[in-house]
Every structure is written in structure tokens, then in C-alpha cells.
Protein backbone atom coordinates (compact mmCIF):
# COMPACT_ATOMS: atom_id res chain seq x y z
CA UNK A 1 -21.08 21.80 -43.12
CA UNK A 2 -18.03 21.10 -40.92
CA UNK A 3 -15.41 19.34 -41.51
CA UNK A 4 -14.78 15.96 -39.91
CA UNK A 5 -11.38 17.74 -38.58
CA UNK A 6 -13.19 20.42 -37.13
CA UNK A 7 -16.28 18.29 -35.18
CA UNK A 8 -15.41 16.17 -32.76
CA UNK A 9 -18.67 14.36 -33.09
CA UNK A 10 -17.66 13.01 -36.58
CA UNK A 11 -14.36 12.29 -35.27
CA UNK A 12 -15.38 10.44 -32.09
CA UNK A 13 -17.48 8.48 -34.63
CA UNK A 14 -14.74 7.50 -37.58
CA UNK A 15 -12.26 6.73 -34.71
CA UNK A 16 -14.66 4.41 -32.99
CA UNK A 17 -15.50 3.11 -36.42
CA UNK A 18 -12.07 2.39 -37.16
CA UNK A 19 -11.15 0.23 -34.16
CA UNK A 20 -14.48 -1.32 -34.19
CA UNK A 21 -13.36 -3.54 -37.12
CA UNK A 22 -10.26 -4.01 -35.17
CA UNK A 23 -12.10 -5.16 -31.83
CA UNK A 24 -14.36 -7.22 -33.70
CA UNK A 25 -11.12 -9.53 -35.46
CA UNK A 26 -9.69 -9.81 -32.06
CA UNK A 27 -13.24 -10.84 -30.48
CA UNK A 28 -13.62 -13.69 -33.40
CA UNK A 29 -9.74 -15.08 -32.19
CA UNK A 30 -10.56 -14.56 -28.40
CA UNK A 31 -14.01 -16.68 -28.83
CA UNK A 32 -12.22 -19.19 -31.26
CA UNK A 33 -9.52 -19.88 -28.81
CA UNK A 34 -11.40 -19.94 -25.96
CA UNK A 35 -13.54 -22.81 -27.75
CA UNK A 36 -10.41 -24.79 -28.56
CA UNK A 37 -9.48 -24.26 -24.78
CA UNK A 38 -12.63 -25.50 -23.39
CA UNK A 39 -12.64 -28.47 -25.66
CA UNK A 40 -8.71 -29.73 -25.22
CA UNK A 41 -7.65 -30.57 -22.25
CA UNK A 42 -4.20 -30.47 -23.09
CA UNK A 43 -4.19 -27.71 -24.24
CA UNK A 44 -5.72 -26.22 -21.43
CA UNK A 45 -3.21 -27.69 -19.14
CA UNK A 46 -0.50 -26.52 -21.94
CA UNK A 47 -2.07 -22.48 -21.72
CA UNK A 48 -2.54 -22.50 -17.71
CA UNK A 49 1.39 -23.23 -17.11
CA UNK A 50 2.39 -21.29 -19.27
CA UNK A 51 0.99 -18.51 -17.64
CA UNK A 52 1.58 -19.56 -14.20
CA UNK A 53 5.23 -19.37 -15.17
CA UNK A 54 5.25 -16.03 -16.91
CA UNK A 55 3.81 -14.47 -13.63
CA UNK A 56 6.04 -16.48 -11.60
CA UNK A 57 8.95 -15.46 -13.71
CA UNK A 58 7.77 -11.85 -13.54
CA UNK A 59 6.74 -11.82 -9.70
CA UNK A 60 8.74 -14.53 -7.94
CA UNK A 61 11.94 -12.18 -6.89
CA UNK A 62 9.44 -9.27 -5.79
CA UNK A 63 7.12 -11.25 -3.44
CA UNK A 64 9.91 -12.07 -1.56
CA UNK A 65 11.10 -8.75 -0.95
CA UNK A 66 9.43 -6.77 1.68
CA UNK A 67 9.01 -2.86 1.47
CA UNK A 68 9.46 -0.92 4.61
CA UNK A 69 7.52 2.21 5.65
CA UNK A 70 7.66 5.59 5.42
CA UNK A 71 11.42 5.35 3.06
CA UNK A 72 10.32 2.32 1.07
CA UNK A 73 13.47 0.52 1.55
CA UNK A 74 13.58 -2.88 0.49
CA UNK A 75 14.68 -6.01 2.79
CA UNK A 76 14.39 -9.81 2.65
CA UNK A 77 11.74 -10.96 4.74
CA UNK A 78 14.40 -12.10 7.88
CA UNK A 79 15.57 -8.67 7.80
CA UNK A 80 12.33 -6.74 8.09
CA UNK A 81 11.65 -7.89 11.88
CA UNK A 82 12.75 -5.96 14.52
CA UNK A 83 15.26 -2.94 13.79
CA UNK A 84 14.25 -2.41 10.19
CA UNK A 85 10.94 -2.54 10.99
CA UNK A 86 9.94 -1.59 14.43
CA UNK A 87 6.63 -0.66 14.12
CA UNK A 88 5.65 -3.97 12.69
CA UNK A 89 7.41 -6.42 15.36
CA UNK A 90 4.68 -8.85 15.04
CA UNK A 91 5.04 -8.89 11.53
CA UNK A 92 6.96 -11.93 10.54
CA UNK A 93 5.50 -12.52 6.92
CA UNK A 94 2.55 -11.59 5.14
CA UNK A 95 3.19 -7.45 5.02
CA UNK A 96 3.73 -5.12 2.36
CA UNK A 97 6.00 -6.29 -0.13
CA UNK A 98 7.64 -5.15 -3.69
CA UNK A 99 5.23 -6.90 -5.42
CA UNK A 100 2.39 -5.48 -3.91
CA UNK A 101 3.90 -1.90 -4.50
CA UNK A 102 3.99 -2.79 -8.50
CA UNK A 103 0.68 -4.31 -8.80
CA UNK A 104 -0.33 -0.97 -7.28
CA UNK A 105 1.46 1.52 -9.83
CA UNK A 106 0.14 -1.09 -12.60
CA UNK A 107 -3.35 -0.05 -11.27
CA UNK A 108 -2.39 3.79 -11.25
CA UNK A 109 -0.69 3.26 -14.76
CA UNK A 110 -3.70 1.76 -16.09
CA UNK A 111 -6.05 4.49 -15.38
CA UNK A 112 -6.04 6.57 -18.60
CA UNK A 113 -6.35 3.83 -20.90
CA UNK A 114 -9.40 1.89 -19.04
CA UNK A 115 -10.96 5.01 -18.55
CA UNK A 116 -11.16 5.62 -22.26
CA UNK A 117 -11.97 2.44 -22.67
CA UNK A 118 -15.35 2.71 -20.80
CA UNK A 119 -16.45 5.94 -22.31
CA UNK A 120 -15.45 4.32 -25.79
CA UNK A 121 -18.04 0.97 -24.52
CA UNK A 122 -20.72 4.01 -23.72
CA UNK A 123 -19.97 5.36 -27.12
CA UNK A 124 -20.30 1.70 -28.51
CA UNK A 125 -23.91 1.51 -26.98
CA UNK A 126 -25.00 4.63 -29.03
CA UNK A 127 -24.91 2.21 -32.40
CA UNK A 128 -27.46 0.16 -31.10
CA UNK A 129 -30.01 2.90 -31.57
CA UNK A 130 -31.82 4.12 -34.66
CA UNK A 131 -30.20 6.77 -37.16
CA UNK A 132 -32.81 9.59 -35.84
CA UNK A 133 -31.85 9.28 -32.16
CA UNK A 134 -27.95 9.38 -33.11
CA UNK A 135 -28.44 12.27 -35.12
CA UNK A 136 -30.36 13.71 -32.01
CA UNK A 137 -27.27 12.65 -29.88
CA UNK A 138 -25.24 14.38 -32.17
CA UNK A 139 -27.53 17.42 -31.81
CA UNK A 140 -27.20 17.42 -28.08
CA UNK A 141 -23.11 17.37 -28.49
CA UNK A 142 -23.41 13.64 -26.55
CA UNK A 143 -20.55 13.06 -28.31
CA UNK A 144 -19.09 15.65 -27.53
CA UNK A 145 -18.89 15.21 -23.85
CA UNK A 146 -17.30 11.81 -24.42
CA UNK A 147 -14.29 13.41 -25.50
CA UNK A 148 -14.10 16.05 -23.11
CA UNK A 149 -14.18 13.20 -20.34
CA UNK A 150 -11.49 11.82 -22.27
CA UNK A 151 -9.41 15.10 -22.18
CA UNK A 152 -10.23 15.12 -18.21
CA UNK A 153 -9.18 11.77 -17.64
CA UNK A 154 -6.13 12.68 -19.37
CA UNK A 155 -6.00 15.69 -16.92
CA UNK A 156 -6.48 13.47 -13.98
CA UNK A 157 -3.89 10.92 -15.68
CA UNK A 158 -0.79 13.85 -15.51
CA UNK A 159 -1.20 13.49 -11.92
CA UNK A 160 -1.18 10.19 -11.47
CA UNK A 161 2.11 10.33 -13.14
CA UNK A 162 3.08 12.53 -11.14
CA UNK A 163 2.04 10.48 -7.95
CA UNK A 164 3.93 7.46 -10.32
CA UNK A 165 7.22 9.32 -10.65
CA UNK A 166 7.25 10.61 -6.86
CA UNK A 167 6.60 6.91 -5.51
CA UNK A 168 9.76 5.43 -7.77
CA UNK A 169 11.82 8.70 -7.05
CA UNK A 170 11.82 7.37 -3.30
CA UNK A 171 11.91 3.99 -4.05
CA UNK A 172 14.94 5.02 -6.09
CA UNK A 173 16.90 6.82 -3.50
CA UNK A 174 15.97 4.48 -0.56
CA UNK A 175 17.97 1.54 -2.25
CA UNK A 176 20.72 3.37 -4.06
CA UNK A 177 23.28 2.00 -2.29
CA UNK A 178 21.95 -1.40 -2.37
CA UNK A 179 23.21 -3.07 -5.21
CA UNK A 180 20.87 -6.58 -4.27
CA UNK A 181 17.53 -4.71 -5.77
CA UNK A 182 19.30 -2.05 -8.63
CA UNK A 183 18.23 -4.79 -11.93
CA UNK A 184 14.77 -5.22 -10.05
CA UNK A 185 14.09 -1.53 -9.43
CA UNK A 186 15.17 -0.57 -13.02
CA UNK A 187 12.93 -3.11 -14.13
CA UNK A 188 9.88 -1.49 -12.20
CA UNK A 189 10.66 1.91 -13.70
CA UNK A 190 11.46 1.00 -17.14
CA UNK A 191 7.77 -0.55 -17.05
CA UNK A 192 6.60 2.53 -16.24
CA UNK A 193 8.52 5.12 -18.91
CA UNK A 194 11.53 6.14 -16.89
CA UNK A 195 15.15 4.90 -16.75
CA UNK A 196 17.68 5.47 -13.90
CA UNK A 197 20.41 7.43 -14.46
CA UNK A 198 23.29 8.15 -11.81
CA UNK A 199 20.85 7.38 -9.16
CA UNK A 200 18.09 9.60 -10.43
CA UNK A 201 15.24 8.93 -12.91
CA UNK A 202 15.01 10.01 -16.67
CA UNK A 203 12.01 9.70 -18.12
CA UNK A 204 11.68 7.73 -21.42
CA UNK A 205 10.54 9.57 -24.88
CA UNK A 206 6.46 8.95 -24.73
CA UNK A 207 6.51 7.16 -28.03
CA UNK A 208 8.59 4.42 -25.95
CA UNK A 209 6.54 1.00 -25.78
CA UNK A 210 6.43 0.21 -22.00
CA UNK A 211 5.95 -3.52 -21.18
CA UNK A 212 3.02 -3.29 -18.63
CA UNK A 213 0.59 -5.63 -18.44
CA UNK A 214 -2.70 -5.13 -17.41
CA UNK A 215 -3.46 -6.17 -13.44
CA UNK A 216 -6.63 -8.11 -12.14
CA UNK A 217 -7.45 -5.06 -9.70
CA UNK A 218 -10.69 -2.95 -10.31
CA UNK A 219 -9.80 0.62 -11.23
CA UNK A 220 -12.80 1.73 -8.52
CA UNK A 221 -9.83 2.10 -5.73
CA UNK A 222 -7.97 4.46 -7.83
CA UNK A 223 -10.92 6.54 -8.08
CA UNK A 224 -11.44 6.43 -4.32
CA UNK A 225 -8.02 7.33 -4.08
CA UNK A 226 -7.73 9.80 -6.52
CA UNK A 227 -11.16 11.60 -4.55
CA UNK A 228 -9.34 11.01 -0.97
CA UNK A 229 -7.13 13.58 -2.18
CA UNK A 230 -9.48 15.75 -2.67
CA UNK A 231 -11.35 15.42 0.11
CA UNK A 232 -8.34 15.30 2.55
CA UNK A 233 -6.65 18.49 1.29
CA UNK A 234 -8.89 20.34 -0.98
CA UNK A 235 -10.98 23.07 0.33
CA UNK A 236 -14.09 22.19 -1.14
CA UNK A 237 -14.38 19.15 1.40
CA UNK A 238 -13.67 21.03 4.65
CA UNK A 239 -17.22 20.60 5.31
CA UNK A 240 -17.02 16.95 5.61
CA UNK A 241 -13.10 16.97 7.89
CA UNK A 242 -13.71 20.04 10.19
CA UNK A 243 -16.49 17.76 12.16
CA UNK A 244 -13.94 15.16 12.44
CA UNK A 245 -11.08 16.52 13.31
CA UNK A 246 -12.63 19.09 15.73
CA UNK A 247 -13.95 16.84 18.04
CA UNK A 248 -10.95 14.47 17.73
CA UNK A 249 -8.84 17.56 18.82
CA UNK A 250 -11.23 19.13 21.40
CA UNK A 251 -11.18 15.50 23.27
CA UNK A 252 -7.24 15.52 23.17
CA UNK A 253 -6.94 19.56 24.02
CA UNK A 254 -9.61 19.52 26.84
CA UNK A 255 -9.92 16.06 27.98
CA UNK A 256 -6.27 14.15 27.56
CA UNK A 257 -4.09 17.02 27.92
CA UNK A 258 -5.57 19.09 29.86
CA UNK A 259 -3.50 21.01 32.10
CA UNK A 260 -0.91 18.21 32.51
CA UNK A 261 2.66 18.10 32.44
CA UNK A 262 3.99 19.87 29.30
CA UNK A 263 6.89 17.27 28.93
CA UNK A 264 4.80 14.12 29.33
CA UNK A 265 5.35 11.48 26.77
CA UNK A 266 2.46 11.06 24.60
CA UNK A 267 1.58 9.25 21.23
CA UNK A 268 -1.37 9.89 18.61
CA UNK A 269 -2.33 6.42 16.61
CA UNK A 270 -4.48 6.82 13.64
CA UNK A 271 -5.61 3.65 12.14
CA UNK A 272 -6.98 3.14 8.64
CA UNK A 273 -5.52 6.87 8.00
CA UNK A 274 -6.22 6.92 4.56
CA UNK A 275 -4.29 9.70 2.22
CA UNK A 276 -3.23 10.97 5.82
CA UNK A 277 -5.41 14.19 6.42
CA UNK A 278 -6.65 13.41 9.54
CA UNK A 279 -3.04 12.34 10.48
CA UNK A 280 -0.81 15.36 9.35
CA UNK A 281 -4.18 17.73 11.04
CA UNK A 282 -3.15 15.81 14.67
CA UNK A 283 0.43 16.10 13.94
CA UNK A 284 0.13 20.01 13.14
CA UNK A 285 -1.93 20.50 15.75
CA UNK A 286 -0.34 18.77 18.56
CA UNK A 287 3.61 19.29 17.58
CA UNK A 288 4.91 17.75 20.88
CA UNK A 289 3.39 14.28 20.18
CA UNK A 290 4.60 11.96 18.44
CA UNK A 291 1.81 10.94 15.38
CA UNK A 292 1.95 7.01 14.06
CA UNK A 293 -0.68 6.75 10.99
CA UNK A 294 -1.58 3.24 9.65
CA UNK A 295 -2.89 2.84 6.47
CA UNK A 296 -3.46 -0.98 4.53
CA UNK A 297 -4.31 0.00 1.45
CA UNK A 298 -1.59 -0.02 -0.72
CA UNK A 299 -3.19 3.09 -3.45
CA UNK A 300 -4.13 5.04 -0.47
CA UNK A 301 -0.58 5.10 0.99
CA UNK A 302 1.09 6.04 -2.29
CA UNK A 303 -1.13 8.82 -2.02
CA UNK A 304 -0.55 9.31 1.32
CA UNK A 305 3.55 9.72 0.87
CA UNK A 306 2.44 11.68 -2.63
CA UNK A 307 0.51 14.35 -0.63
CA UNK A 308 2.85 14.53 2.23
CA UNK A 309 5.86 15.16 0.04
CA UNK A 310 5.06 16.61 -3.50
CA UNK A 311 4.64 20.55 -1.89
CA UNK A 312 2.88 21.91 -4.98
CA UNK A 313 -1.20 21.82 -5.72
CA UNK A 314 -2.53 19.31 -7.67
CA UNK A 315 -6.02 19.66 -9.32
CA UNK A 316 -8.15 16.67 -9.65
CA UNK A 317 -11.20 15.82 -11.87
CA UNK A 318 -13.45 13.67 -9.02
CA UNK A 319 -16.34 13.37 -11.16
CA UNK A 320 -14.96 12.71 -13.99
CA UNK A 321 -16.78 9.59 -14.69
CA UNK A 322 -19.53 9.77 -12.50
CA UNK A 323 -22.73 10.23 -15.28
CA UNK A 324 -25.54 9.89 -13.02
CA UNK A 325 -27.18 12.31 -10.91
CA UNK A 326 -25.54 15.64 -13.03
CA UNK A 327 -27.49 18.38 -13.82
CA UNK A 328 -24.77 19.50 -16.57
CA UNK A 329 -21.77 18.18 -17.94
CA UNK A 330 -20.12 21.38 -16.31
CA UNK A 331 -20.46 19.85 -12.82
CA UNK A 332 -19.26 16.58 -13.75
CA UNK A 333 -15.77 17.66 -15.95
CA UNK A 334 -15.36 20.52 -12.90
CA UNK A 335 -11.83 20.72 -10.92
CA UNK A 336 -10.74 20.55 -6.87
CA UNK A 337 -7.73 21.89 -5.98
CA UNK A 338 -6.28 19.49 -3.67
CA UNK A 339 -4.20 22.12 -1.65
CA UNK A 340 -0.78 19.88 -0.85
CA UNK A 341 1.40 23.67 -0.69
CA UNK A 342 -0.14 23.97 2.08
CA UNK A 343 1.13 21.45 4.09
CA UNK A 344 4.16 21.92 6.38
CA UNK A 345 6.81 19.53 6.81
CA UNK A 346 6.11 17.60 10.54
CA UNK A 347 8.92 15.70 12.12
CA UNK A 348 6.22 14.25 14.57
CA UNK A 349 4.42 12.54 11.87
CA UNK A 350 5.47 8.75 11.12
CA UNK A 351 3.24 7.72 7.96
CA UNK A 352 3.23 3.23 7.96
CA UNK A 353 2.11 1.13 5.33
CA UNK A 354 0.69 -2.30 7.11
CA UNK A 355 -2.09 -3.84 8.77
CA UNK A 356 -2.66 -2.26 12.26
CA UNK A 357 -3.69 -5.19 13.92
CA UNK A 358 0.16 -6.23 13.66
CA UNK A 359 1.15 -2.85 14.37
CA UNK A 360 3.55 -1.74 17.60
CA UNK A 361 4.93 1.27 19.33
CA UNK A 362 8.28 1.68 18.69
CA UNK A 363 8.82 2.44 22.55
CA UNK A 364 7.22 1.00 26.12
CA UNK A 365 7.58 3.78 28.15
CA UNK A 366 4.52 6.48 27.11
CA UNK A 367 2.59 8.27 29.76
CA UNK A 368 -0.52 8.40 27.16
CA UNK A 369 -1.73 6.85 23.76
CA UNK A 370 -4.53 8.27 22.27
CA UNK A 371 -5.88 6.05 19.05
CA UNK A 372 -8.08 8.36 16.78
CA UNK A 373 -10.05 6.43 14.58
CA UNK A 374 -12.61 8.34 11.71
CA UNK A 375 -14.30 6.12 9.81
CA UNK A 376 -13.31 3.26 10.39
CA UNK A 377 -14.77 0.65 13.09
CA UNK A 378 -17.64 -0.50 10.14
CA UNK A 379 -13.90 -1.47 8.26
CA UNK A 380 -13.69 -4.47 10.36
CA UNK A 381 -14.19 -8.12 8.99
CA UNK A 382 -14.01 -8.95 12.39
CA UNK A 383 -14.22 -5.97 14.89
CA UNK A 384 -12.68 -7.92 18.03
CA UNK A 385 -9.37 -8.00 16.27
CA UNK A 386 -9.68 -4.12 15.98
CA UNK A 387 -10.55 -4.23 19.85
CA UNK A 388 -8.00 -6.66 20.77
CA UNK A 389 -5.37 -4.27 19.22
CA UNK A 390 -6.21 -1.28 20.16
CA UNK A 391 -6.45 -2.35 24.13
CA UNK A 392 -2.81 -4.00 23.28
CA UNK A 393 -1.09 -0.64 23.67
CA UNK A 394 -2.17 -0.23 26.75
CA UNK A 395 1.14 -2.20 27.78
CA UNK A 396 3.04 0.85 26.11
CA UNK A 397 1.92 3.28 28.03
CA UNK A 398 0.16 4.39 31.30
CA UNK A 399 -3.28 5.82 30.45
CA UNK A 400 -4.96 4.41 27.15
CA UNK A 401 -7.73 6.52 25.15
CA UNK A 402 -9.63 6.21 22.02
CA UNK A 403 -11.82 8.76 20.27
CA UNK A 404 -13.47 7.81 17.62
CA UNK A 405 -15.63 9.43 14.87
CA UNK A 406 -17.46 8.20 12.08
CA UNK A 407 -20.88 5.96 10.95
CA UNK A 408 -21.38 2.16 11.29
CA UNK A 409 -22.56 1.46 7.87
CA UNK A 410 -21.04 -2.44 7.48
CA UNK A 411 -18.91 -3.75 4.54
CA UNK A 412 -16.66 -6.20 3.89
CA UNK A 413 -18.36 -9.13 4.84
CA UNK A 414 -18.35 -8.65 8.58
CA UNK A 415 -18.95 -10.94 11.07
CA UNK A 416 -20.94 -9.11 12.98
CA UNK A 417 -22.87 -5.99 12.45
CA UNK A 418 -23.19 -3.94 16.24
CA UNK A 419 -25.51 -1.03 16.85
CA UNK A 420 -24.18 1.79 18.76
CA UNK A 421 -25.74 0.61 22.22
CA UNK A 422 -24.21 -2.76 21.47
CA UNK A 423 -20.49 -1.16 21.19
CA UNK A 424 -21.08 1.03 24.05
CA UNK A 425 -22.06 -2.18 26.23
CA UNK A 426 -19.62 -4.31 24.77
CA UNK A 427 -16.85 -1.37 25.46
CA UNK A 428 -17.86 -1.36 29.45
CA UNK A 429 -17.90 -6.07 29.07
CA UNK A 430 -14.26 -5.57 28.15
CA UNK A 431 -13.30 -3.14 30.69
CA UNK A 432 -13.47 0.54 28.79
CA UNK A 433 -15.16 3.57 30.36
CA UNK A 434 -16.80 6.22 28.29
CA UNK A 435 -16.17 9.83 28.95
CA UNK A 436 -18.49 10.72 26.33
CA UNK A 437 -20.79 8.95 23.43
CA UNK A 438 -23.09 11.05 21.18
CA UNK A 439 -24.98 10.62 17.97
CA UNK A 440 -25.59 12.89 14.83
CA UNK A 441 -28.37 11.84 13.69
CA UNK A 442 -30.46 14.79 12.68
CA UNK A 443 -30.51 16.36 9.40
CA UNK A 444 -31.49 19.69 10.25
CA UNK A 445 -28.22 20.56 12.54
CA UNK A 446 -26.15 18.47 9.55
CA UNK A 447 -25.10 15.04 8.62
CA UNK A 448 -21.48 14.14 7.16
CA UNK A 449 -21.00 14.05 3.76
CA UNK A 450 -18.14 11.65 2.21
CA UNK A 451 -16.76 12.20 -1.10
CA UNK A 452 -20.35 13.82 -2.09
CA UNK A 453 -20.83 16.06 -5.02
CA UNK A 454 -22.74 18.73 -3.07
CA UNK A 455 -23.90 19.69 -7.21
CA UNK A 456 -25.45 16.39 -8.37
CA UNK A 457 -28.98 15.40 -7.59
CA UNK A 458 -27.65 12.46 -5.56
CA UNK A 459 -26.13 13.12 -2.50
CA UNK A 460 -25.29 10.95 0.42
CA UNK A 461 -25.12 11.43 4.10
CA UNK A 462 -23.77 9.87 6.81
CA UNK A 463 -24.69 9.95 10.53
CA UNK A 464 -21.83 9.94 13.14
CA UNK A 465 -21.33 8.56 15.94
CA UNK A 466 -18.85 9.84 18.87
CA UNK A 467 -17.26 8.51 21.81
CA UNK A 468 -14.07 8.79 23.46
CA UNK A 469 -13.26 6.14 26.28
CA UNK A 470 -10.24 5.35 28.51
CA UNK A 471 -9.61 1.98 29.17
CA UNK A 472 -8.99 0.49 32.58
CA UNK A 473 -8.90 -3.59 32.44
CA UNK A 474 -5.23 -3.98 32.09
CA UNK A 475 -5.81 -8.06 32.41
């Protein structure tokens, strides 16, 4: 018989054991408060300003600040127009801000601990059954792979750290010499384990208690973020970014550039760019243009900057918590090797944090602007505003083009849902002309993958499709 040391099923059990008793006092006060809430109304009034004013306390100076992009230096929002942010001179409110940037690392802080969490609720659903299927659980080593997700989401948690540490390392050296934000940046990296020291960060002994509360975000966008890295940078996705970027680059090598001028002025836009694969790829490729990526998501740019500047390889656990579809628990606990060595520094390549649609070139006098969108037209609560922006550089520069790449498969509530023909006709209404439009639509020659295990039983598939178009209504 083994010891309760030496099995981790007996382990997993006494530990869950022990803080169900725990849980179950805390549930009785939660559901006794919560009646006395719902049957005072003072007292509800009393509890809901008292909260609005501890997140006020905690959030009013930071929503006021603005954050600019790439060096994450801090302004007031009358200084972030124009020179300190050029990119953004439409951009008089409403863009990325402090606050937003610590909600974010909250999020990425949070990760380990809800993570455990959930495989501790799947543990918790085990009790429900009968003592002959637990002992059959037990048999199987179910438990068992509970706590080896565990130890990989504790694997996967180091580098978030790490992404942690690198994002308030910059933030850190951006404002050094600005003594308006030191108490408020201290704050932000006391919160999560480090001090600042001389201008550099220390981090705190681990038993330190670290005054972070929990945020209202889902932790499904640091997974998604977490995978981007993986599939941007990690070998084992080149299947799904080769199709991509090679017909993003043969349009620009054979059908902007050409054989014209080798001095001509050109810019690459990539909106929605993600953890910036696609973006540092263009930048790489074509070293003589200048490269602007966009990206709005907050988790994806920390990544983004992460990737771009942490010149070591990470390894990630994807799968981690992905249960269905796995033929063994060896598939699901498996490593990528997001390959971030690899990447050379490129002086071309101007990573932004903000909404495109408010987004400017920094400079009116290019011969050519190519916007290369992947993935990202079926983004678009409303796809005219993507239009309308993307036909506003053509006042930067003298010849306007856009490739594009990727499926239409709809989200975020849009209001309205176009089939290919309809873009293509609705392009040539608004005074485009395509060079090219295809479709990948057949299995057999190979569909796109995105972030799919290619060794569960479920995979998913995306077809593409492909146009690249020059526009020519300058009204």
C-alpha cells in the first residue's frame, strides 16, 4: 500500500478534502449575505458605494493616464495628441490607457490560480459519483492527470511571469525620469511581486502577500494569447502562417514592387496584427519599408512587445486545459517551442497598441501603402468603418493596395454578415479594383488550420479567401 505522500491520487483527494470544508463556510457567509443584501435596501445602497469608491480610489489616477505605443510611456490625455502620439492623431480620448494596461497583467497574473481552480471544480465533480467509479478513477490515474495539468499550468504560469516582468521592465524605464507616475508605477509592480530599485525591478520574496484583486475579464483571452505565441513563432504552426504570409509577400514582391524604383517610399500596415508574426515576417522580408502593426487587444500586444523583445525561447503548454477531443493525456500536457531567438531586431518595424480605425501615418508624402490584413475583415462590428479607414490612407500616399488573407466566419455581433461576391461587388461600388480574388475552398489541396491541435480528434479548418485590390476613387 502506498503512502498518501507517495500517491498523488490520495493527496489530490485529502487536499481537496481539506479546503472543501473551507469553501463550504465561505459559501454559507456568501449566501447569508447575499440574502441580507437582497432584502435591505440600505444596505444594498451602503455595499454598492462602497465598492464604487474602492475601485474609484484604486483606478481613478490610472484611467486618466494614457499609455503610448511601442515605449509605453505615460502622458495625460492633452499630451498624447499629436507629437507624443503621431500615429494616433485622431485619437483625442478613449485609447489605451494605464488602467487598461493593469487590468491586463491582473488577467495574466490570475492565470495560475483560476486555472487550478477549474481542474480543482472537475475534481469536485468526481464526489458526486459512487465509491466504485472513484475507485475506478483512481485506477485509471484520473487523478493523476489533474495534477499534472496543475504542474503544466504552473509551467505555462513561469512564462507569463516572464511576459509580466518584461511588460513592467519597459514600463519602468520609459518613465524613469518622470517623477509625475514613480508612486503609481511602484504601485503596479508591488501588486505584482516586484519592487523598484534605482530604476530597475527587484523581485519580492514569493512568500510576499501581493494585493491583487481578482478582474471581471474571462481568462479565455489569455489562453488565446498564450496559443498566438505559439502559433506565430513556434514551428509546429508553420503550416497554418506560410499560406499567409506567402501570398501576402508574393503580391508585394511581384505585383507592388515590381521592378520599380529601389528608393521609392513605401509603407506596410498590418491591422489587427495580433502577437505580431505576420508583422515582424513583412518587416524581415521587405527591410526598406517601413512596417506599422496595429493591434487592439490589450493581452495580445503585451505579447506582441514580449515576443519582439525577450530574444530567448519560451515553451508553452497550448493544450493544457483543453480535455476534449484527446486521445491521451500525453497530447494534451505536450510542449511548443515558441522560437522568439530567432527573431532579429528590425528598425523598420513600428509595433502600436490602438484601434486602427483612429490610426494615421506618421508622414503624407508615400509613393505606396500596402495594408495586409490576415484574418481579420470577419473582426468587424461594422465592416464600413474598416473600409472607410483603410481607403483614408490613400491621402498619404500615391498608389493605395490591400491584400488580404483569411475566412469570413462572423463574430462579434456584426452588423452585417457579406459573402465573398458581396465584398468583391461592394469593393468595385466604392471605387477599388481587384488584381486578383481567389478562394480555398477544397479540402483535398488543404484548408487553414488556426490554433488546431493537428493530435486531437477535433480539428478545425478554415477556408480562405484572397484578394489584393488597388484603389482608385480618391473622392
Amino acid at each position: 500500500m502506498l503512502s498518501s505522500e507517495k500517491n498523488p491520487d490520495i493527496r489530490y483527494c485529502k487536499m481537496a478534502q481539506a479546503s472543501s470544508l473551507t469553501t463550504n463556510i465561505v459559501l454559507a457567509l456568501v449566501v447569508v449575505f447575499m440574502t441580507l443584501l437582497r432584502q435591505n435596501k440600505s444596505l444594498q445602497k451602503w455595499f454598492v458605494s462602497n465598492v464604487e469608491k474602492l475601485l474609484s480610489k484604486k483606478s481613478s489616477k490610472t484611467r486618466k493616464v494614457n499609455i503610448l505605443s511601442p515605449t509605453l510611456k505615460l502622458a495625460r490625455d492633452e499630451e498624447s495628441a499629436g507629437a507624443y502620439q503621431p500615429n494616433f492623431p485622431k485619437l483625442s480620448s478613449g485609447g489605451p490607457t494605464l488602467f487598461e494596461l493593469t487590468q491586463n497583467l491582473i488577467r495574466l497574473h490570475e492565470y495560475r490560480a483560476r486555472g487550478e481552480s477549474y481542474n480543482g471544480l472537475l475534481f469536485q465533480r468526481t464526489r458526486q459519483l459512487g465509491e466504485v467509479p472513484q475507485d475506478q478513477l483512481r485506477q485509471l490515474g484520473y487523478f493523476t492527470k489533474l495534477v499534472k495539468s496543475n504542474e503544466g499550468i504552473r509551467e505555462n504560469a513561469k512564462i507569463i511571469d516572464k511576459i509580466i516582468e518584461h511588460t513592467l521592465t519597459k514600463l519602468v524605464h520609459s518613465n524613469e525620469h518622470d517623477r509625475e507616475f514613480t508612486e503609481e508605477i511602484e504601485k503596479i509592480c508591488s501588486e505584482h511581486g516586484y519592487e523598484v530599485r534605482d530604476g530597475h525591478l527587484t523581485q519580492l520574496k514569493s512568500s510576499s502577500q501581493f494585493p491583487v484583486v481578482l478582474s471581471q475579464g474571462s481568462q479565455n483571452a489569455v489562453h488565446e494569447a498564450l496559443a498566438h505565441l505559439c502559433r506565430d513563432f513556434s514551428s509546429y504552426y508553420s503550416k497554418e502562417r506560410d499560406p499567409l504570409q506567402n501570398f501576402i509577400n508574393d503580391r508585394i514582391k511581384n505585383h507592388v514592387i515590381g521592378s520599380g524604383s529601389p528608393v521609392e517610399k513605401n509603407l506596410i500596415v498590418v491591422p489587427g496584427a495580433g502577437v505580431g508574426g505576420l508583422s515582424h515576417g513583412l518587416s524581415s522580408t521587405f527591410p526598406h519599408m517601413r512596417v506599422d502593426s496595429i493591434e487592439l487587444s490589450a493581452l495580445m500586444y503585451i505579447c506582441n512587445l514580449f515576443a519582439l523583445g525577450y530574444d530567448r525561447d519560451v515553451k508553452i503548454r497550448p493544450f493544457i486545459q483543453q480535455y476534449s477531443g484527446q486521445t491521451e493525456f500525453g497530447n494534451q500536457l505536450r510542449a511548443l517551442s515558441a522560437e522568439l531567438s530567432k527573431l532579429n531586431q528590425c528598425d523598420n518595424l513600428n509595433p502600436l497598441w490602438g484601434d486602427f480605425r483612429q490610426y494615421s501615418p506618421n508622414a503624407k508624402n508615400f509613393d505606396k501603402i500596402i495594408v495586409c490584413s490576415a484574418y481579420f475583415i470577419d473582426t468587424a462590428e461594422n465592416v464600413f468603418d474598416y473600409l472607410a479607414s483603410i481607403e483614408a490612407l490613400k491621402g498619404f500616399c500615391k498608389e493605395l493596395h490591400w491584400v488580404n488573407v483569411g475566412p469570413l466566419k462572423y463574430g462579434t455581433k456584426p452588423l452585417v454578415q457579406f459573402t465573398g461576391d458581396e465584398l468583391k461587388r461592394l469593393r468595385k461600388i466604392r471605387g477599388w479594383k481587384d488584381l486578383v480574388q481567389t478562394y480555398e475552398v477544397d479540402y483535398s489541396k488543404g484548408l487553414n488550420g488556426y490554433l488546431t491541435d493537428y493530435e486531437s480528434m477535433y480539428q478545425g479548418y478554415y477556408g480562405l479567401l484572397k484578394f489584393h485590390s488597388v484603389f482608385e476613387n480618391s473622392d
